[in-house]
C-alpha atoms as a PDB file:
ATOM      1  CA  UNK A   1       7.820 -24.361-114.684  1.00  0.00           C
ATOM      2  CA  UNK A   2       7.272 -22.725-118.069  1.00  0.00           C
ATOM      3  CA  UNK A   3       9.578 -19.497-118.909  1.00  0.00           C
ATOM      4  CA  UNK A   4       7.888 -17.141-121.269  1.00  0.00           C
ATOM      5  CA  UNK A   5      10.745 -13.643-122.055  1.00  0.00           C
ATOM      6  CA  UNK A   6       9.638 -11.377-124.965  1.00  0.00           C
ATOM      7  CA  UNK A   7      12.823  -8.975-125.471  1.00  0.00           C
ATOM      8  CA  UNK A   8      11.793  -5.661-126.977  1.00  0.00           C
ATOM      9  CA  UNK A   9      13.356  -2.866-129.000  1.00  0.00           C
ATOM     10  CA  UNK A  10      10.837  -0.263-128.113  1.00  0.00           C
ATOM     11  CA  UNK A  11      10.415   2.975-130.538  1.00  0.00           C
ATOM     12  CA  UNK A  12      10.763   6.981-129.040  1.00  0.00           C
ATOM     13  CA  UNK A  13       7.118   7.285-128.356  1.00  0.00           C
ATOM     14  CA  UNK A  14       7.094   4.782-125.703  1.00  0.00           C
ATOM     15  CA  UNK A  15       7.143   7.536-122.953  1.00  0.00           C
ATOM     16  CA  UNK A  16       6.564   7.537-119.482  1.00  0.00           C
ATOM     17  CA  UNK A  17       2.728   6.686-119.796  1.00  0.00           C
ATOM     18  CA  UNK A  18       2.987   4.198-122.282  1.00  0.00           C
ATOM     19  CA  UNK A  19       5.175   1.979-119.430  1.00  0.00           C
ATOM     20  CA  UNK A  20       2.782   3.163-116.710  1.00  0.00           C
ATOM     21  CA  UNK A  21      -0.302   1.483-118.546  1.00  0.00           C
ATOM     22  CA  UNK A  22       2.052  -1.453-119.506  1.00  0.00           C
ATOM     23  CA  UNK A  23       2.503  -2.184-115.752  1.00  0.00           C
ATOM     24  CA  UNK A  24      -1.184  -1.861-115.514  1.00  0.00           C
ATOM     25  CA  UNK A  25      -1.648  -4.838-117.738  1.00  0.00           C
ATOM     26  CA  UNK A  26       1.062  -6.723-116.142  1.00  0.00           C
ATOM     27  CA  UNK A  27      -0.923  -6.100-112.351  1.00  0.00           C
ATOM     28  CA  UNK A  28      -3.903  -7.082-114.363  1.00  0.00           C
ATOM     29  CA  UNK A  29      -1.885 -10.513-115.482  1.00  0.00           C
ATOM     30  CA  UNK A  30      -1.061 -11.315-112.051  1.00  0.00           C
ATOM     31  CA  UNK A  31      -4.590 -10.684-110.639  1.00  0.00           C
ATOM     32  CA  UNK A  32      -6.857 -12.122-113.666  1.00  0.00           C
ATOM     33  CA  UNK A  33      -4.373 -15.382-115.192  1.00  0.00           C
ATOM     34  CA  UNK A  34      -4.273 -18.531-113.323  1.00  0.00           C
ATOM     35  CA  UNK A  35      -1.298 -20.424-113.070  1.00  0.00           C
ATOM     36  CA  UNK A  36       1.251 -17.252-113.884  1.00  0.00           C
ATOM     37  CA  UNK A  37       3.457 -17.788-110.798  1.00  0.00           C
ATOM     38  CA  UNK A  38       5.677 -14.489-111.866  1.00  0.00           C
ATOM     39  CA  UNK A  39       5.185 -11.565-114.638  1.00  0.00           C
ATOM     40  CA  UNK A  40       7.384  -8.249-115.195  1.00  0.00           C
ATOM     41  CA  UNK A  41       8.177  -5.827-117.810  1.00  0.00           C
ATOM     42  CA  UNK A  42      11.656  -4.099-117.273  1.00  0.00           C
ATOM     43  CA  UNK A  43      14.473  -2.437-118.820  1.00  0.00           C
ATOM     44  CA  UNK A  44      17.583  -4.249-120.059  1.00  0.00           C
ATOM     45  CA  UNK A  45      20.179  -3.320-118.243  1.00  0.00           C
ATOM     46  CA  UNK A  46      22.793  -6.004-120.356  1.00  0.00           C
ATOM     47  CA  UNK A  47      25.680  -4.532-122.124  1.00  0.00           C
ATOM     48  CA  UNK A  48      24.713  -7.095-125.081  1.00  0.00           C
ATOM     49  CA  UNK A  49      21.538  -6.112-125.332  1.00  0.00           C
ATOM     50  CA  UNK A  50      21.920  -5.537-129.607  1.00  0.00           C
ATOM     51  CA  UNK A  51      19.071  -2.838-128.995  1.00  0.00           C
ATOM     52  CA  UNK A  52      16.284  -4.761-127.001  1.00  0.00           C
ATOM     53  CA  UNK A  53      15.399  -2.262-124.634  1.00  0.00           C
ATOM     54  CA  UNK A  54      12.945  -4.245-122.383  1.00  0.00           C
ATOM     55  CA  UNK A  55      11.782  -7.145-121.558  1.00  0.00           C
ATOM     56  CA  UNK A  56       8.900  -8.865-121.031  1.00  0.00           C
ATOM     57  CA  UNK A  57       9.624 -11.529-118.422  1.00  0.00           C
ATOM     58  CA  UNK A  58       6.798 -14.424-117.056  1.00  0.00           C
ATOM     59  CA  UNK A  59       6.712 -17.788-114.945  1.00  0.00           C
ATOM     60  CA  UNK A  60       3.983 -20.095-115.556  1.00  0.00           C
ATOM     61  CA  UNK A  61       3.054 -23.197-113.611  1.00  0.00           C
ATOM     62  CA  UNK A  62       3.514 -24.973-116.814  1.00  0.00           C
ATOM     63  CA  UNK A  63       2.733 -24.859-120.341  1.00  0.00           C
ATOM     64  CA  UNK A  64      -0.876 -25.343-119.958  1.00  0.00           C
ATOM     65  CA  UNK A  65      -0.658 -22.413-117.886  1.00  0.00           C
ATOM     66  CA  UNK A  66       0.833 -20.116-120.760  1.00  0.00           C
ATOM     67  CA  UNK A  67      -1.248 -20.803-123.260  1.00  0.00           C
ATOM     68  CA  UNK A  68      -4.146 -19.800-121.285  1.00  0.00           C
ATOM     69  CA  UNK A  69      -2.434 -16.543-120.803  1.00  0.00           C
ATOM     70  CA  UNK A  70      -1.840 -16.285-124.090  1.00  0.00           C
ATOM     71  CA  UNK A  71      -5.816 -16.101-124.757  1.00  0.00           C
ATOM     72  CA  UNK A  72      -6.716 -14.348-122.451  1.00  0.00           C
ATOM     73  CA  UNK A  73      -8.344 -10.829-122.621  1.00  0.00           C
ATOM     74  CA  UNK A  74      -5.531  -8.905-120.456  1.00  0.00           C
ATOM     75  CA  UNK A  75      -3.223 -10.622-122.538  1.00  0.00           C
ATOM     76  CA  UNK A  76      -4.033  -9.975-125.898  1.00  0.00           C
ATOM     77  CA  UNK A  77      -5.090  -5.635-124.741  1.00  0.00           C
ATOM     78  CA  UNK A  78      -1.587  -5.652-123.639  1.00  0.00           C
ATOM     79  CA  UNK A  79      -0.671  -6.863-127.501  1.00  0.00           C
ATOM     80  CA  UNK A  80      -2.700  -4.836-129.050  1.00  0.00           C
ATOM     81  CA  UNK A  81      -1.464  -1.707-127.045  1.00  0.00           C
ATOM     82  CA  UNK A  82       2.091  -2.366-127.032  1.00  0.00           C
ATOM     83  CA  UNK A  83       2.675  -3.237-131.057  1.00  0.00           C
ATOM     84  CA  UNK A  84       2.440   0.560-132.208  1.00  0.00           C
ATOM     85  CA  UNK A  85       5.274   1.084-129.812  1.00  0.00           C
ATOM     86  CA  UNK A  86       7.374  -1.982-130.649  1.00  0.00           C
ATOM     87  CA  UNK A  87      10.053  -1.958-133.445  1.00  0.00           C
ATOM     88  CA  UNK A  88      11.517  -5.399-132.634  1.00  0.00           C
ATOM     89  CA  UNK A  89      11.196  -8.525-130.805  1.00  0.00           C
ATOM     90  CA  UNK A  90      12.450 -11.795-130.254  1.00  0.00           C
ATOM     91  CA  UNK A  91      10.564 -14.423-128.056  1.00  0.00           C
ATOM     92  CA  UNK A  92      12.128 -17.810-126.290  1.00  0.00           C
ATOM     93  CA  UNK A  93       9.364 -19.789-124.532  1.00  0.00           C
ATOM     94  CA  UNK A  94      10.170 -23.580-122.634  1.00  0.00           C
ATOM     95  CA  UNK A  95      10.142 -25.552-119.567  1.00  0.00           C
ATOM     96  CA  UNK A  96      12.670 -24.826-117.202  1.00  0.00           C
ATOM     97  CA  UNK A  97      13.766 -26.777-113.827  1.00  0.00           C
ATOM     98  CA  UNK A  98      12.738 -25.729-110.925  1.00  0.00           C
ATOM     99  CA  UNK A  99      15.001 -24.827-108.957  1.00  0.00           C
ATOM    100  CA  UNK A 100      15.045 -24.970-104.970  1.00  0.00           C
END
């Protein structure tokens, strides 16, 4: 399984409809990218968070699987929407175990 989190530090003007249409990209994810097994975007609720509001959290099949998402055209809206709203970010991307 590939693990994809992009942590943000979102700005003031990400109101309420800026994370409704988010969560209409991420239902367009699910529905339109093969191989993403998982895909949220929620608050940080950690007490470390050093600012990063939100988070950006997918599961892919595997790496193939992610970098077809990455491409893709649901993907890259969501990218373009989001940046005007993002003041910082910080990305980890591997394989993980699977666990059972």
């Amino acid at each position: 399984m590939f693990l994809h989190v992009v942590m943000l530090q979102l700005s003031g003007a990400a109101d309420a409809r800026f994370h409704d249409r988010v969560q209409g990209y991420c239902q367009r994810i699910l529905a339109e990218c093969d191989g993403v097994v998982g895909y949220a975007f929620r608050p940080n609720v950690a007490s470390r968070s050093d600012g990063l509001t939100h988070a950006v959290v997918a599961a892919f099949a595997d790496g193939p699987a992610h970098d077809r998402y990455q491409v893709s055209p649901a993907h890259q809206e969501m990218k373009t929407y989001m940046a005007g709203f993002i003041e910082r970010l910080v990305v980890y991307d591997g394989e993980i175990p699977t666990f059972s």
